[in-house]
N, C-alpha and C. Protein backbone atom coordinates (compact mmCIF):
# COMPACT_ATOMS: atom_id res chain seq x y z
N UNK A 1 -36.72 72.46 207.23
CA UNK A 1 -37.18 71.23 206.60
C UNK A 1 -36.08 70.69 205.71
N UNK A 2 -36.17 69.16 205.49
CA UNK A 2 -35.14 69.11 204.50
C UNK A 2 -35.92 67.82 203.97
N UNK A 3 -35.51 67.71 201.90
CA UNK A 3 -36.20 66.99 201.51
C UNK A 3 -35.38 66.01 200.76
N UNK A 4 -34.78 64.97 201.10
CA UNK A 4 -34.06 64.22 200.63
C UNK A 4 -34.89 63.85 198.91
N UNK A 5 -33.58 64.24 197.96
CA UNK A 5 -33.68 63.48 197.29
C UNK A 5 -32.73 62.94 195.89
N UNK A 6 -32.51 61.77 196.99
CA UNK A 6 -31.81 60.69 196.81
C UNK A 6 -32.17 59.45 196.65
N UNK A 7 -31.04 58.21 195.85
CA UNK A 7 -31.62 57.33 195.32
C UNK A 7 -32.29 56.75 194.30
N UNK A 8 -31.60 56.12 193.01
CA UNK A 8 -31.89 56.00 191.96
C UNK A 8 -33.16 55.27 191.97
N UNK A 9 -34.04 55.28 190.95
CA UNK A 9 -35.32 54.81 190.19
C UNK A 9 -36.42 54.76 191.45
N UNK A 10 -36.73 56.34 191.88
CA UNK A 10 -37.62 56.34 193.30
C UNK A 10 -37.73 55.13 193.99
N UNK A 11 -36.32 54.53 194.55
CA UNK A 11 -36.27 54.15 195.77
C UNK A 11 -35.54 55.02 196.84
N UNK A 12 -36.20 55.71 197.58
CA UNK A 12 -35.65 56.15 198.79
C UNK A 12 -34.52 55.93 199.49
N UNK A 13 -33.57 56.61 199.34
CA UNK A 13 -32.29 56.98 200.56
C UNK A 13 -31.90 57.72 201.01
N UNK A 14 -32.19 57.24 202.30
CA UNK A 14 -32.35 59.10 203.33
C UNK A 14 -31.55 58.70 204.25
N UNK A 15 -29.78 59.41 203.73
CA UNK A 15 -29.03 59.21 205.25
C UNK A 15 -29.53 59.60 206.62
N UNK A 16 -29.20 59.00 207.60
CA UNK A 16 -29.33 59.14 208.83
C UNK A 16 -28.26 60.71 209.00
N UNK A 17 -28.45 61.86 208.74
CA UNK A 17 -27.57 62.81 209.32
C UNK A 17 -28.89 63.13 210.15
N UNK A 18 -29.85 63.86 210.30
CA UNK A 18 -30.84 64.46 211.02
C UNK A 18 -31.33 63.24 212.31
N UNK A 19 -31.05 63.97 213.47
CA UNK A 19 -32.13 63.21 214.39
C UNK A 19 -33.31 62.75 214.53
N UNK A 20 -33.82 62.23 214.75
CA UNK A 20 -35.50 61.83 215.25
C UNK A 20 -35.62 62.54 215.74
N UNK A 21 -35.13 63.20 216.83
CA UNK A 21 -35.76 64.23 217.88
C UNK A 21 -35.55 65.63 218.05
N UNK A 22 -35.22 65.68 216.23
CA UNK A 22 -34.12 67.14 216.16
C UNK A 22 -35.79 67.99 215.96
N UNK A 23 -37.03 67.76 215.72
CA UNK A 23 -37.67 68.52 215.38
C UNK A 23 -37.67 69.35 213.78
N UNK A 24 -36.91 68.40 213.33
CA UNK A 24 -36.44 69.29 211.65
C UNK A 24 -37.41 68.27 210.94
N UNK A 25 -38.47 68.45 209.77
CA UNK A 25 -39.59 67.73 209.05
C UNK A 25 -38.61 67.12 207.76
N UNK A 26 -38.39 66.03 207.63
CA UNK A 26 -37.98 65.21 206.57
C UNK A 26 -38.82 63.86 206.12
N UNK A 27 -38.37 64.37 204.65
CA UNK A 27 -39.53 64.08 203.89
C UNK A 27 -38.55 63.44 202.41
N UNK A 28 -38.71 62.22 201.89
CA UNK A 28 -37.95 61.65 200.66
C UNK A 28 -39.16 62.51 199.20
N UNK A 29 -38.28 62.95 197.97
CA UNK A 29 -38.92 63.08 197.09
C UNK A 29 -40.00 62.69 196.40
N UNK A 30 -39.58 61.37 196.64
CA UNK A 30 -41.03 60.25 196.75
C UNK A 30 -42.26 60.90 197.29
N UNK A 31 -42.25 61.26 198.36
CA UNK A 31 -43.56 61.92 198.90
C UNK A 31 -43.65 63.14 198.87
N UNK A 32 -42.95 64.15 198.30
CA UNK A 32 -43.41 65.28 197.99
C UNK A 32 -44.28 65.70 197.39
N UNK A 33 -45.30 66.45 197.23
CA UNK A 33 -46.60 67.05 196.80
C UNK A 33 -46.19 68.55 195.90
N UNK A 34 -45.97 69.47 197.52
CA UNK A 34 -45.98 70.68 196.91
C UNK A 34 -45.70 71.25 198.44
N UNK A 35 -45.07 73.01 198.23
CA UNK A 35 -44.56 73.63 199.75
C UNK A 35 -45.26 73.32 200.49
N UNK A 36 -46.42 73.05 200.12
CA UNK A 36 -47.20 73.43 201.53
C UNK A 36 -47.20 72.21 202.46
N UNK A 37 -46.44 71.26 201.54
CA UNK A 37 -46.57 69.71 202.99
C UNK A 37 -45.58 70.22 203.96
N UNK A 38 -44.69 71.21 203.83
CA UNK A 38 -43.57 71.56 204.81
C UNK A 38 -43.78 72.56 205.61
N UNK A 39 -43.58 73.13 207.15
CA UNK A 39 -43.61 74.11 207.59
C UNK A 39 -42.55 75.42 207.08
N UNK A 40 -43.32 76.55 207.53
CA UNK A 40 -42.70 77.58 207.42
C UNK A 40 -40.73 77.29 207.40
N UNK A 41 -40.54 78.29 206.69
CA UNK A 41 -38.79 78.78 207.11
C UNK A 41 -38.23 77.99 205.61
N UNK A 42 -36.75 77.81 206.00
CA UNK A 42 -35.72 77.39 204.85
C UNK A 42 -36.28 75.94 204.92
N UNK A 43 -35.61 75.60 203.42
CA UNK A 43 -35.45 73.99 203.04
C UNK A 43 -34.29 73.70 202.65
N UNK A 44 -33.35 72.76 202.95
CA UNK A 44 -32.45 71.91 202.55
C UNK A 44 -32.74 70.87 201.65
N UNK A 45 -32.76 70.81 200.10
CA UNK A 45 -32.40 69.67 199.65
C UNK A 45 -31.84 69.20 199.05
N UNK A 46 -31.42 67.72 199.44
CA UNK A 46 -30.37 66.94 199.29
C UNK A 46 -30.27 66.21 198.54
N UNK A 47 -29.75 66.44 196.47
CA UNK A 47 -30.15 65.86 195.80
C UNK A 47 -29.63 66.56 194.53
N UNK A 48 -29.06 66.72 193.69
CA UNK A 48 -29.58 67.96 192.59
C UNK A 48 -29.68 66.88 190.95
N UNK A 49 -30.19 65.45 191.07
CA UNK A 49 -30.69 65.07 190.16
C UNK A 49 -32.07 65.89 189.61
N UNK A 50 -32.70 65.42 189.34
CA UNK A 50 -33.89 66.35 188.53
C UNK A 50 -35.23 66.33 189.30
N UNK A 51 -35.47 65.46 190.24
CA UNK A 51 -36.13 65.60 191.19
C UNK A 51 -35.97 66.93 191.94
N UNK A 52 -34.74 66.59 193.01
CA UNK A 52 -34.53 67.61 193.21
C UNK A 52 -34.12 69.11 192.96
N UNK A 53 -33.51 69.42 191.72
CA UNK A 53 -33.68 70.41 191.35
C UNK A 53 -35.28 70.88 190.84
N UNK A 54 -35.77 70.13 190.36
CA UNK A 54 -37.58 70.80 190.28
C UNK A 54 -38.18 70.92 191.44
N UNK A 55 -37.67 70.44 192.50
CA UNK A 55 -38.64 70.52 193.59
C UNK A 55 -37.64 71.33 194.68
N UNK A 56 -36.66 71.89 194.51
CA UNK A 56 -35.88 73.22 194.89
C UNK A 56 -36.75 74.60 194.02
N UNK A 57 -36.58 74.36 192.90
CA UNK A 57 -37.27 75.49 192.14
C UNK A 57 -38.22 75.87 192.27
N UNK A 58 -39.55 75.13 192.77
CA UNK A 58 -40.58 74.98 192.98
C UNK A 58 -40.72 75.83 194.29
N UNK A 59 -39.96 75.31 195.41
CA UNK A 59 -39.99 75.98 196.63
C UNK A 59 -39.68 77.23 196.63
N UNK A 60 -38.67 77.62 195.80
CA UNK A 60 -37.64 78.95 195.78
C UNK A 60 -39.08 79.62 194.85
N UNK A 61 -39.27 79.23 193.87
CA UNK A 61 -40.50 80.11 193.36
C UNK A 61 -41.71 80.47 194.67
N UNK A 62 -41.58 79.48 195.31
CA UNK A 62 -43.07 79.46 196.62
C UNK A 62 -42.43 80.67 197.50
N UNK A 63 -41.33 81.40 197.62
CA UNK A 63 -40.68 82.30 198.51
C UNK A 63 -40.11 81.77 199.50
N UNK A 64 -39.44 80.41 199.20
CA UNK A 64 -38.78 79.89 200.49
C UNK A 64 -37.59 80.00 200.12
N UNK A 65 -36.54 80.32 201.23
CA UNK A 65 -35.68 80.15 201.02
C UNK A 65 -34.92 78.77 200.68
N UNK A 66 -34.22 78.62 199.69
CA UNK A 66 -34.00 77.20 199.56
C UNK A 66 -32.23 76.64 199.24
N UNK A 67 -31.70 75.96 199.80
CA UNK A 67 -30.32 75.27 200.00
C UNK A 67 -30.26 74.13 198.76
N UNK A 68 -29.43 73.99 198.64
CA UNK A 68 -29.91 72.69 197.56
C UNK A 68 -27.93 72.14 197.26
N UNK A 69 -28.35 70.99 198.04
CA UNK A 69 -26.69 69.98 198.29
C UNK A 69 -26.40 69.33 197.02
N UNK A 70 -25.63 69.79 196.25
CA UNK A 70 -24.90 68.92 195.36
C UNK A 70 -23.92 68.05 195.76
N UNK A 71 -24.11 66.55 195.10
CA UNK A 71 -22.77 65.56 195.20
C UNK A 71 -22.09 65.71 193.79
N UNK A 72 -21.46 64.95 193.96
CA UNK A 72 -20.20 64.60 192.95
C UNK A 72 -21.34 64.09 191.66
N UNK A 73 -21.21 64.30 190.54
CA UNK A 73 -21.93 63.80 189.72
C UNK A 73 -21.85 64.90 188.01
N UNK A 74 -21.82 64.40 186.98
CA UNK A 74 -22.12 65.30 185.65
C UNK A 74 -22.89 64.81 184.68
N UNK A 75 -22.99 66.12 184.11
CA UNK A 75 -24.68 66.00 183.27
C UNK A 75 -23.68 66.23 181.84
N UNK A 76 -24.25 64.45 180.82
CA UNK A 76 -23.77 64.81 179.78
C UNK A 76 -24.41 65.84 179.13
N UNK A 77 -24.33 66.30 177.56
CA UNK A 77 -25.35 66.36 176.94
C UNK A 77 -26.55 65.19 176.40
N UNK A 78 -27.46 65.85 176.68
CA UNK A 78 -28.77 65.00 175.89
C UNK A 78 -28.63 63.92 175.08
N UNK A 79 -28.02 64.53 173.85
CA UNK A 79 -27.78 63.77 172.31
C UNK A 79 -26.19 64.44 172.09
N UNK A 80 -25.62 63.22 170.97
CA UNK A 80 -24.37 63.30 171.05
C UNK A 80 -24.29 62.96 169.33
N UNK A 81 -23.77 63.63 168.32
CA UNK A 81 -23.62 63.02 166.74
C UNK A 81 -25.21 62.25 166.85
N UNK A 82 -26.44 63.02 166.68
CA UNK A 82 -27.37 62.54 166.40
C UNK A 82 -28.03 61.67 167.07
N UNK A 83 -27.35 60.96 168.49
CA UNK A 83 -27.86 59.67 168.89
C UNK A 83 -28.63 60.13 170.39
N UNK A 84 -29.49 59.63 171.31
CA UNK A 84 -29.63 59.99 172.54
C UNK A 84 -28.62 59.22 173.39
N UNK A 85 -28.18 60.00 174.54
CA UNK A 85 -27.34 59.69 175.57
C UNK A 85 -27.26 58.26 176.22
N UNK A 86 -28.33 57.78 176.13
CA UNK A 86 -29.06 56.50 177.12
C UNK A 86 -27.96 55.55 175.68
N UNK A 87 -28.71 55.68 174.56
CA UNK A 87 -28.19 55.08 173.42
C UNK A 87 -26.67 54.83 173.36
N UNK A 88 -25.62 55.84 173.43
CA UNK A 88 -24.11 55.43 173.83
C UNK A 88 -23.69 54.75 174.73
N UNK A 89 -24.99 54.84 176.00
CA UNK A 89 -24.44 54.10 177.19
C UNK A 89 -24.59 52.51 176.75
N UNK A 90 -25.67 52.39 175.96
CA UNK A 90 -25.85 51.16 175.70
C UNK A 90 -24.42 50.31 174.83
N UNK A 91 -24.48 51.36 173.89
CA UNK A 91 -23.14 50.75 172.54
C UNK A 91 -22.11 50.22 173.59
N UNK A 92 -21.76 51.45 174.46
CA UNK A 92 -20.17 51.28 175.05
C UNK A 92 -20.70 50.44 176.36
N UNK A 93 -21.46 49.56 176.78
CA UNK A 93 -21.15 48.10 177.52
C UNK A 93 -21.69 48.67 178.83
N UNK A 94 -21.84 50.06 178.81
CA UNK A 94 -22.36 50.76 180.66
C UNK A 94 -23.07 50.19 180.97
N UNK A 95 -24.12 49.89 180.28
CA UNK A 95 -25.55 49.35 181.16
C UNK A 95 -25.69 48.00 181.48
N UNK A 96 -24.03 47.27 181.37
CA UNK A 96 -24.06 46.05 181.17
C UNK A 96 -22.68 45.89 182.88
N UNK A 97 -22.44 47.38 183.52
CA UNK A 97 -21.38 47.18 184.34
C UNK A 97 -21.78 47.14 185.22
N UNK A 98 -20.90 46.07 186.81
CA UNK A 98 -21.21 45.49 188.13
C UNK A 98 -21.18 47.19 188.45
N UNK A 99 -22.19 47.04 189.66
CA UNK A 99 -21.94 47.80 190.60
C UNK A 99 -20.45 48.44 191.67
N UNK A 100 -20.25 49.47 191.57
CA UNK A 100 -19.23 49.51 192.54
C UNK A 100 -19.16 49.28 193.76
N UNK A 101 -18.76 48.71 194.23
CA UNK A 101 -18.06 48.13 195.53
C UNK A 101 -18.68 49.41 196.74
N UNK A 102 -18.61 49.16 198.04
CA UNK A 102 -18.57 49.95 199.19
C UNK A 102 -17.49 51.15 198.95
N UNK A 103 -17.54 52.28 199.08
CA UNK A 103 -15.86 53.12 198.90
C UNK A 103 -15.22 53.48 198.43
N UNK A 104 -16.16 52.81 197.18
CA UNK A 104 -15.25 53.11 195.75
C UNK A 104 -15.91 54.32 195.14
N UNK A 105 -14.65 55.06 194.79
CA UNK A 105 -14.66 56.40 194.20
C UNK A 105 -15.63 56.30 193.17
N UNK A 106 -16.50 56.72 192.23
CA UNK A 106 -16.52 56.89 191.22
C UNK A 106 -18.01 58.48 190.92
N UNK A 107 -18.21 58.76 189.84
CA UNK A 107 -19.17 59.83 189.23
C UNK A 107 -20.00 59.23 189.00
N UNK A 108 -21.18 60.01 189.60
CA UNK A 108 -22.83 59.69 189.22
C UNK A 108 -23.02 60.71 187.65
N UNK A 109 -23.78 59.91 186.63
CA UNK A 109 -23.87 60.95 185.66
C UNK A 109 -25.39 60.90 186.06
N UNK A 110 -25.55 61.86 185.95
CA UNK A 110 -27.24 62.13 185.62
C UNK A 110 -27.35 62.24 184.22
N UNK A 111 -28.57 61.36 184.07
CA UNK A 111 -28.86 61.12 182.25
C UNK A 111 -30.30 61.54 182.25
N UNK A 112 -30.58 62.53 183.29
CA UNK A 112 -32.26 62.99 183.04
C UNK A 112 -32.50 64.33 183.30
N UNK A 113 -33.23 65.28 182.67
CA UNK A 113 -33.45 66.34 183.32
C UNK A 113 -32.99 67.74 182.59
């Protein structure tokens, strides 16, 4: 099974690597419940924002074996000189920057979790 999860502010993005007809159960975080929506055996998931790491943990606690794909991405700390994280992004102009382009290099921070 593999449980995509990817895609900022639960909108769904589930690369096309798996076939339609591969017989492998994929499923976006969005619709996850709990192990038991998945058949038996390993899980792949593809994600290690905080979704997916709780819902890796979750499985691996259920006795599944579980994979869990990290991308490129870093986790500040929380709070920084007293302030929350979200809060610096604001001061220093982030939440105010274009999107990157197709191709373009850059780091996902995860600011949750």
């Amino acid at each position: 099974s593999v449980v995509a999860a990817t895609g900022p502010f639960q909108v769904p993005v589930i690369p096309p690597l798996v076939p339609a007809d591969s017989g492998i159960r994929q499923i976006h975080s969005s619709a996850y419940r709990n192990p038991a929506q998945l058949p038996k055996g390993a899980v792949l998931v593809v994600g290690a924002g905080s979704s997916g790491v709780q819902i890796a943990d979750e499985l691996q606690r259920s006795g599944r074996r579980v994979y869990l794909s990290v991308g490129a991405h870093d986790r500040p700390p929380r709070a920084y000189r007293g302030r929350d994280f979200c809060w610096w992004l604001g001061v220093l102009g982030k939440w105010d920057l274009e999107t990157p382009g197709p191709g373009t290099e850059h780091v996902t921070i995860a600011v949750s979790g």
